[in-house]
Protein backbone atom coordinates (compact mmCIF):
# COMPACT_ATOMS: atom_id res chain seq x y z
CA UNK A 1 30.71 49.18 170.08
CA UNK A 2 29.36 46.11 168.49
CA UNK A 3 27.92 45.68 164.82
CA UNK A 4 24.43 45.47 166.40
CA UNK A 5 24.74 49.10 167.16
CA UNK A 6 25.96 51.16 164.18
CA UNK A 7 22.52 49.10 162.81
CA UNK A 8 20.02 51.96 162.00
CA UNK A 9 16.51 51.03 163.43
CA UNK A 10 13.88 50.48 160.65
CA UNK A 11 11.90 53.30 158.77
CA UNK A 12 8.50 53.90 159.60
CA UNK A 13 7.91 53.34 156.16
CA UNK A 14 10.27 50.29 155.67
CA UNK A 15 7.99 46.76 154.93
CA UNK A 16 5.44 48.84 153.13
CA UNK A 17 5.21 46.05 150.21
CA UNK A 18 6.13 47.32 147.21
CA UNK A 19 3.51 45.10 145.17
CA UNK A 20 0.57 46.79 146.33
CA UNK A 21 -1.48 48.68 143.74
CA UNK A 22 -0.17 52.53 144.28
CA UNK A 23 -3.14 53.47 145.81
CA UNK A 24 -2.87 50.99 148.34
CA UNK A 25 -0.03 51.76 149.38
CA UNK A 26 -0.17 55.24 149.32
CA UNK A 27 -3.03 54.81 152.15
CA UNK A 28 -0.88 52.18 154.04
CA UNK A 29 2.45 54.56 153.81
CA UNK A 30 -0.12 57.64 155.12
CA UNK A 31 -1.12 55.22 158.15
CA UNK A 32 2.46 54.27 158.91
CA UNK A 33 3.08 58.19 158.86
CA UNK A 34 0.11 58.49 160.96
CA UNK A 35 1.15 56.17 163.38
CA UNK A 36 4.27 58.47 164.05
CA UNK A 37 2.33 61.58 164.45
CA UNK A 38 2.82 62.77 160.80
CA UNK A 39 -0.81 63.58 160.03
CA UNK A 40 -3.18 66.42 159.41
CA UNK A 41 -5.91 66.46 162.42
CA UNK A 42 -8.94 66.00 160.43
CA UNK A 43 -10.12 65.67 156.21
CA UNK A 44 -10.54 70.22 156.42
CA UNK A 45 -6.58 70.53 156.15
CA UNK A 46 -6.85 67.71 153.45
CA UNK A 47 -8.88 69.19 150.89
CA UNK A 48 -6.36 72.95 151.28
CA UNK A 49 -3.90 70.75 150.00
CA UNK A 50 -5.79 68.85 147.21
CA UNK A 51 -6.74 72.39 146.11
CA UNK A 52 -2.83 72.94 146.40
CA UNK A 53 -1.96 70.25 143.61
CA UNK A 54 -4.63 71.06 141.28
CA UNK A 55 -3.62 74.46 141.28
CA UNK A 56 0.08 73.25 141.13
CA UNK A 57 -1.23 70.92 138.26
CA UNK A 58 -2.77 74.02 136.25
CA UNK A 59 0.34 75.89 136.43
CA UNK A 60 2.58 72.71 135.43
CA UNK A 61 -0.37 72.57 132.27
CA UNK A 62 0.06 76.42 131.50
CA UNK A 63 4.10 76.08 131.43
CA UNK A 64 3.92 73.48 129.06
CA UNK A 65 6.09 70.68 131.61
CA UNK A 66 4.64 67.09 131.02
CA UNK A 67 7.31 65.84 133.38
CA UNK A 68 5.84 68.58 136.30
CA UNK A 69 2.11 68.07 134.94
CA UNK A 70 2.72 64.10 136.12
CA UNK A 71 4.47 64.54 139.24
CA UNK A 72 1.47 67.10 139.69
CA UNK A 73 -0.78 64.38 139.52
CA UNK A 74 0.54 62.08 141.40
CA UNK A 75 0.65 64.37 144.10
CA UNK A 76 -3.12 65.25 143.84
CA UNK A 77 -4.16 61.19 143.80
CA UNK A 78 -1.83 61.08 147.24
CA UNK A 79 -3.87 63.58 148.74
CA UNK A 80 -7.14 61.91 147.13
CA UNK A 81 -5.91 58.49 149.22
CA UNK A 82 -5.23 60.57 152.15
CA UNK A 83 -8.61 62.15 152.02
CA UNK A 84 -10.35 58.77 151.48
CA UNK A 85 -7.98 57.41 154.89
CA UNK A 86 -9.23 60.40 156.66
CA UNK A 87 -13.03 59.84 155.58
CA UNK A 88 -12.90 55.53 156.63
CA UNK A 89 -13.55 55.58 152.75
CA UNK A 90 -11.33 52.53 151.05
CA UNK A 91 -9.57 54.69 148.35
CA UNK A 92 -9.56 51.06 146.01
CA UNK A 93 -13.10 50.67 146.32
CA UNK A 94 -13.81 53.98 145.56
CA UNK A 95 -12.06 53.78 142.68
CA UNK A 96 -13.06 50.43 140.97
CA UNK A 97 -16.91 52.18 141.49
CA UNK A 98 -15.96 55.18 139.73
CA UNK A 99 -14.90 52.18 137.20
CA UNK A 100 -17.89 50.21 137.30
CA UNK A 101 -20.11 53.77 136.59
CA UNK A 102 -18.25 54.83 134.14
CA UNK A 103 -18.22 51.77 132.37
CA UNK A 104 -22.00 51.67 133.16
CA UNK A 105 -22.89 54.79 131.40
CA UNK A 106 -20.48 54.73 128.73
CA UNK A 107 -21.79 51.47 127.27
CA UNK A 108 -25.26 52.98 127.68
CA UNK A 109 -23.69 55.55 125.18
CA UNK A 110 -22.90 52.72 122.93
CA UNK A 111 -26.30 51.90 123.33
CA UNK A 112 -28.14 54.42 122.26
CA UNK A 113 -25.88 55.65 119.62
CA UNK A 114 -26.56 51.99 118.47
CA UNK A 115 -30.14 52.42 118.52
CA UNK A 116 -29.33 55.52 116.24
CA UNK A 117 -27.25 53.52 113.79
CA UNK A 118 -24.22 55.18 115.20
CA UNK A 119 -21.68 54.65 117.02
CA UNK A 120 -19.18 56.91 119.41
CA UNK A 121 -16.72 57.96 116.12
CA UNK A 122 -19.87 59.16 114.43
CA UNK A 123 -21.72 61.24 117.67
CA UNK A 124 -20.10 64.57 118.44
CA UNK A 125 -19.38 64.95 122.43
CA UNK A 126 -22.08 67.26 122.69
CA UNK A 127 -24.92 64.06 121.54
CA UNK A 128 -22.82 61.83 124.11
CA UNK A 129 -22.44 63.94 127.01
CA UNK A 130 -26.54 64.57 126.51
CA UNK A 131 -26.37 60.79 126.37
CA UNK A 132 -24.44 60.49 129.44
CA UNK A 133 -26.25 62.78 131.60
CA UNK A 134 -29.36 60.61 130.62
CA UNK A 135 -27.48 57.95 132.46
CA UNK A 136 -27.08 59.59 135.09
CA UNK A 137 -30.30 59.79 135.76
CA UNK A 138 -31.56 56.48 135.20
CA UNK A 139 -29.27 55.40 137.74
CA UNK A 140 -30.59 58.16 140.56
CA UNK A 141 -34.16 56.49 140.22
């Protein structure tokens, strides 16, 4: 038996770089799965188990467990990269746009409470979420 043997052949998930944002990586680690024959068929299967964790996540809220309410979480943004993989939607892109809009509209909060003489500590969330719907729809037209 030589040395070269008792040598375990690499993970499928071995050389996934580390350095990667998480979401990244999640999608890259879901591919290498993939690759193997670990996946679901199509995005249908995907969103059962994204309504999975959030109901996981409500029950981890309800019992009061921080430590289960983030693994939760992080559980539900796996399956949110896994969905995006399964859609030939880049999960990072999506996500620096969700970014981008809500900086968007929240600064056209700031802008009209400004216009008001106030600013966000002085608006209730009711004024600002009127304020942000407003946005909204500027930004359909």
């Amino acid at each position: 038996n030589s040395s070269h043997d008792n040598k375990a052949a690499p993970g499928t998930l071995e050389g996934v770089a580390r350095a990667l944002p998480a979401l990244s990586r999640a999608v890259k680690l879901q591919r290498r799965a993939a690759r193997v024959g670990f996946d679901w068929p199509d995005h249908r299967p995907v969103f059962e188990k994204a309504r999975e964790e959030l109901s996981e996540l409500e029950q981890a809220i309800e019992a009061g467990s921080v430590s289960e309410a983030q693994e939760e979480i992080g559980d539900l943004l796996f399956v949110c990269a896994n969905l995006a993989r399964h859609l030939g939607v880049d999960a990072e892109t999506a996500l620096a746009d969700a970014n981008a809009k809500f900086i968007r509209r929240f600064a056209h909060i700031e802008k009209i409470l400004g216009e008001r003489g106030k600013s966000p500590q002085d608006a209730s969330l009711d004024e600002m979420d009127a304020i942000w719907d407003e946005a909204k729809e500027i930004e359909k037209r």
